[in-house]
N, C-alpha and C. Protein backbone atom coordinates (compact mmCIF):
# COMPACT_ATOMS: atom_id res chain seq x y z
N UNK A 1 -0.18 12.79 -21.79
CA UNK A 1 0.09 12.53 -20.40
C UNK A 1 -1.14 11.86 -19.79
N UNK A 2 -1.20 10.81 -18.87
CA UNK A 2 -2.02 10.22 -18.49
C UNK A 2 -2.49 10.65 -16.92
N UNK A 3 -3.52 10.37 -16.82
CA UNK A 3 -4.24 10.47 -15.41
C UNK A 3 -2.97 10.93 -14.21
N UNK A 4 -2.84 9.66 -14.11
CA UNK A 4 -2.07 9.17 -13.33
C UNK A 4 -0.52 10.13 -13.09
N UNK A 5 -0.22 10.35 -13.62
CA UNK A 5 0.91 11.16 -14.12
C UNK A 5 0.77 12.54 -13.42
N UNK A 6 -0.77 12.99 -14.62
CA UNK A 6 -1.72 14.52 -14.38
C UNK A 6 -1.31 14.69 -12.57
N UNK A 7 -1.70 14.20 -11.68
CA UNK A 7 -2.38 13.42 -10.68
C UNK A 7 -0.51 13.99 -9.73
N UNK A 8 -0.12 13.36 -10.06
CA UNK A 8 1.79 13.29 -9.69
C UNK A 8 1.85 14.78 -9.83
N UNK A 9 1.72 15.40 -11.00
CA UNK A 9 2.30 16.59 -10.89
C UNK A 9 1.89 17.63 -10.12
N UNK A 10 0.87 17.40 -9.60
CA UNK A 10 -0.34 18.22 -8.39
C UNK A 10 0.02 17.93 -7.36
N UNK A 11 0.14 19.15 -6.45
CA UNK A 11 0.14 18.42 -4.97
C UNK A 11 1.18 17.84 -4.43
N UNK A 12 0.94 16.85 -2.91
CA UNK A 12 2.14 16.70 -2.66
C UNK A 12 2.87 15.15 -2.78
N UNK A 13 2.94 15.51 -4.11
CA UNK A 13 3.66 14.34 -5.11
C UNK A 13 5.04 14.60 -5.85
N UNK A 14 5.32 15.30 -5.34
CA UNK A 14 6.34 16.23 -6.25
C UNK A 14 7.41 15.58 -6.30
N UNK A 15 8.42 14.89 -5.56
CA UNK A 15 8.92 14.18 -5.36
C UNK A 15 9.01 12.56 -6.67
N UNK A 16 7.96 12.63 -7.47
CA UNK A 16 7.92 11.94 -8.37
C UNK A 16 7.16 12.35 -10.08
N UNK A 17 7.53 13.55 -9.42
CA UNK A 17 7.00 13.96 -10.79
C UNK A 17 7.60 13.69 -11.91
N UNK A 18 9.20 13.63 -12.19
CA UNK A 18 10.09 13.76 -13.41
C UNK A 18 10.41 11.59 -12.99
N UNK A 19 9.73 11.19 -12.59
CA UNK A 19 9.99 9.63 -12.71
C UNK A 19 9.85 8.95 -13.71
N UNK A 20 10.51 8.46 -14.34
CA UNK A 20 9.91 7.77 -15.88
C UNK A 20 8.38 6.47 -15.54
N UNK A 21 7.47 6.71 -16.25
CA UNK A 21 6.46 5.63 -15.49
C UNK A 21 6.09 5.11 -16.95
N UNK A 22 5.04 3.87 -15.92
CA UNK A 22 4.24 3.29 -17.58
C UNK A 22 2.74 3.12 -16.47
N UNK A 23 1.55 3.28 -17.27
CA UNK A 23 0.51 3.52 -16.62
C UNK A 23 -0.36 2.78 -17.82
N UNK A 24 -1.67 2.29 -16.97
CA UNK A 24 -2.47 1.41 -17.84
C UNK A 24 -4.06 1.96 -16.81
N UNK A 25 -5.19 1.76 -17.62
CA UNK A 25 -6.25 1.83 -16.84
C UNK A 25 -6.96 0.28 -16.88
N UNK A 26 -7.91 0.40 -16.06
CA UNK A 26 -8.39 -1.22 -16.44
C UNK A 26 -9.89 -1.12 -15.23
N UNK A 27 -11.01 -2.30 -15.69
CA UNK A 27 -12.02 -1.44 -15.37
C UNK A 27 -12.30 -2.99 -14.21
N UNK A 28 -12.77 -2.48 -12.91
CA UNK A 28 -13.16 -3.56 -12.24
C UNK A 28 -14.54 -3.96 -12.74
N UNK A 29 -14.72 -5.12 -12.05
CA UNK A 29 -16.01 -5.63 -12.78
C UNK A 29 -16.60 -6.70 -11.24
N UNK A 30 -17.85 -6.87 -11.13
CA UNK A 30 -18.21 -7.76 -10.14
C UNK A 30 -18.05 -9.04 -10.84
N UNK A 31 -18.47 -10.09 -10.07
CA UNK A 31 -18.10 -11.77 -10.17
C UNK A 31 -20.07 -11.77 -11.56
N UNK A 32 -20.65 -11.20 -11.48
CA UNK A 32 -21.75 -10.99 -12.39
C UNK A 32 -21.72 -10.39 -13.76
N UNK A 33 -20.46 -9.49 -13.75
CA UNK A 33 -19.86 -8.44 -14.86
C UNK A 33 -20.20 -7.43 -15.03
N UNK A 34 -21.19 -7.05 -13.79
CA UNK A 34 -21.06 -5.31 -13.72
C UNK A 34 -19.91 -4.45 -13.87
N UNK A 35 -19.93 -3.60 -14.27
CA UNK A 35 -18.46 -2.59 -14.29
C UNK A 35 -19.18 -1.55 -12.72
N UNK A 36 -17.43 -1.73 -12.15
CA UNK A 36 -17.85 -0.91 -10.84
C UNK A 36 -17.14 0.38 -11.16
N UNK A 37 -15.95 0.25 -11.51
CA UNK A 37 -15.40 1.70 -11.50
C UNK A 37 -13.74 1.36 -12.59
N UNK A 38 -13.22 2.49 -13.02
CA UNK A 38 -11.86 2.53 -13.29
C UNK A 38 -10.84 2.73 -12.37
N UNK A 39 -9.58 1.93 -12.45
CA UNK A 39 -8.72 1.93 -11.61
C UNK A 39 -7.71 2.39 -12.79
N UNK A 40 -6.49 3.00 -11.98
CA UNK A 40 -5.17 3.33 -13.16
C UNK A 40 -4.23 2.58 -12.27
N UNK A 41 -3.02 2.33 -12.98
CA UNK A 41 -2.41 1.12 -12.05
C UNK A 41 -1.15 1.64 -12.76
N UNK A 42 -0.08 2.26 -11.75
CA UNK A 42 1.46 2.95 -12.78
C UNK A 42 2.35 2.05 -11.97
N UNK A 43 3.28 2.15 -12.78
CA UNK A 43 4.85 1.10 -12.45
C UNK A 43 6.00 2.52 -12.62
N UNK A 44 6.29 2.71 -11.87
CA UNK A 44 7.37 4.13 -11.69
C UNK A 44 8.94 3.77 -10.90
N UNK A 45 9.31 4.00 -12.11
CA UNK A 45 11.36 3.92 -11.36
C UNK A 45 11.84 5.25 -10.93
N UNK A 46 12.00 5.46 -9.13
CA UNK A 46 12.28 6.47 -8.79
C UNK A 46 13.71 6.73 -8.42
N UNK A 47 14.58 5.69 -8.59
CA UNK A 47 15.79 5.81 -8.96
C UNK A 47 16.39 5.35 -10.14
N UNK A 48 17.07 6.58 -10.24
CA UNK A 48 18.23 6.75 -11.60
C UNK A 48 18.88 5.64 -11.78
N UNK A 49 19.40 4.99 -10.39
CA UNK A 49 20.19 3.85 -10.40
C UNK A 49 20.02 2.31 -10.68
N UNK A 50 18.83 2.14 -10.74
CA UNK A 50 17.71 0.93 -11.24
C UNK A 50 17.39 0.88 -12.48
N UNK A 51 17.67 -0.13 -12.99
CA UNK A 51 16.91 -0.57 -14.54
C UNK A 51 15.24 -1.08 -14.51
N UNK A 52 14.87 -1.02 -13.46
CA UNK A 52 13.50 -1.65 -13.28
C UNK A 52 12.81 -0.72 -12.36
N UNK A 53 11.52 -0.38 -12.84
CA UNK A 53 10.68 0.04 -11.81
C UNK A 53 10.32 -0.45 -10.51
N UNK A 54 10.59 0.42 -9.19
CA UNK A 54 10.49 -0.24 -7.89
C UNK A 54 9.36 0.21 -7.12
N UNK A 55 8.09 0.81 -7.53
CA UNK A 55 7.16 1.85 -7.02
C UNK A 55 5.72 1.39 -7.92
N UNK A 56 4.96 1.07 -7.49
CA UNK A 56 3.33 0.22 -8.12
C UNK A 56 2.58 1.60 -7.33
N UNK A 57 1.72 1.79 -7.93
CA UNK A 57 0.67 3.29 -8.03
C UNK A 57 -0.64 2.53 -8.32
N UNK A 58 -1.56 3.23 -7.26
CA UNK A 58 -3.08 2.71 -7.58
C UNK A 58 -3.58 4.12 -7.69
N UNK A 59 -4.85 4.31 -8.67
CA UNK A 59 -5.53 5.57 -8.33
C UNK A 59 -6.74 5.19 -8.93
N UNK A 60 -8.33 5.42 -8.47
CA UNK A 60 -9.26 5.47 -9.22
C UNK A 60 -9.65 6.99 -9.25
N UNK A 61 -10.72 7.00 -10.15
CA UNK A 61 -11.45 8.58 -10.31
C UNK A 61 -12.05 9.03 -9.65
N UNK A 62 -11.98 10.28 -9.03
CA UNK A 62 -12.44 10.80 -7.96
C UNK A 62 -14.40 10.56 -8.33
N UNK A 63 -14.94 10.44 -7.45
CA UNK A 63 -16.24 9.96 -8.08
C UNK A 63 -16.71 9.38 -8.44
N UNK A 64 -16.17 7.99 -9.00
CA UNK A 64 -16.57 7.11 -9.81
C UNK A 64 -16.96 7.42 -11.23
N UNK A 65 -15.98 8.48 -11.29
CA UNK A 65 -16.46 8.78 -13.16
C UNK A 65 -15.26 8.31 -13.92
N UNK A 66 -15.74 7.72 -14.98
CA UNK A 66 -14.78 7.05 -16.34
C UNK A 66 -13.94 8.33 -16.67
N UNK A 67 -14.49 10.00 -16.94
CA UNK A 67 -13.07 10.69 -17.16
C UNK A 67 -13.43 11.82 -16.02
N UNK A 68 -12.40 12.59 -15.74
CA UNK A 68 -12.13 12.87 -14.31
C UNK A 68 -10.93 13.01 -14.06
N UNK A 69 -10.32 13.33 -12.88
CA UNK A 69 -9.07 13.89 -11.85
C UNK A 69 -9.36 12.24 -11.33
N UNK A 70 -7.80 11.82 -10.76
CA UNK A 70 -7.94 10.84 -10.42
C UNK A 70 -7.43 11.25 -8.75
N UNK A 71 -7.59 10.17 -7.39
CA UNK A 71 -7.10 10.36 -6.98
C UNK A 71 -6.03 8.95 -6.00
N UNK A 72 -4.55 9.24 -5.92
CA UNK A 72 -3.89 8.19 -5.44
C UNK A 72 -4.66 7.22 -4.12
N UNK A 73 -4.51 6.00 -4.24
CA UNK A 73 -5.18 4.94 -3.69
C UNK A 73 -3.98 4.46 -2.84
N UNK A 74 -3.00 3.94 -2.97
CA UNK A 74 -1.93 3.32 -2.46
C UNK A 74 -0.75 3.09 -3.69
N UNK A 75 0.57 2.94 -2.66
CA UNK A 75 1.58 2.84 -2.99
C UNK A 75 2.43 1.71 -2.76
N UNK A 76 3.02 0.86 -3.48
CA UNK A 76 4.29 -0.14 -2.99
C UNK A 76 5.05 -0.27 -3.22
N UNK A 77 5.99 -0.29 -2.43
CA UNK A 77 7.97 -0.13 -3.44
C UNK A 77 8.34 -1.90 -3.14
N UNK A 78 9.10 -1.85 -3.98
CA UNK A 78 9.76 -3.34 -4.36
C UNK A 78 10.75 -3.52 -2.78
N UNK A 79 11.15 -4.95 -2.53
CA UNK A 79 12.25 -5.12 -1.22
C UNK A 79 13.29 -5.06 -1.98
């Protein structure tokens, strides 16, 4: 189970907990190539009735630590 997921099942997320998702991490970097922090980035279909995920998930790590509790950043559902 991934971060991101972990993260869903806590709290008041509940509402998407049993969502089928796909989740990826990926590391920002400055225009120099510093690494600033990890971001997790999920694609979640919260209806049954959709063949496609309609819900984009941001979360970085609480802290700026590589492993860690993450916490949700923003949300966007498809039109």
């Amino acid at each position: 189970m991934g971060r991101l997921r972990q993260c869903l099942q806590s709290g008041e997320y509940g509402e998407l907990r049993g969502c089928p998702m796909l989740e990826g991490e990926f590391l920002q970097v400055t225009r120099s190539g510093d690494a600033v922090s990890f971001v997790t980035v999920g694609a979640a279909a919260t209806s049954r009735h959709e063949s496609a995920p309609e819900l984009l998930l941001l979360a970085a790590a609480t802290g700026g630590r590589r492993r860690g509790d993450v916490r949700l950043l923003a949300s966007v559902t498809a039109p």
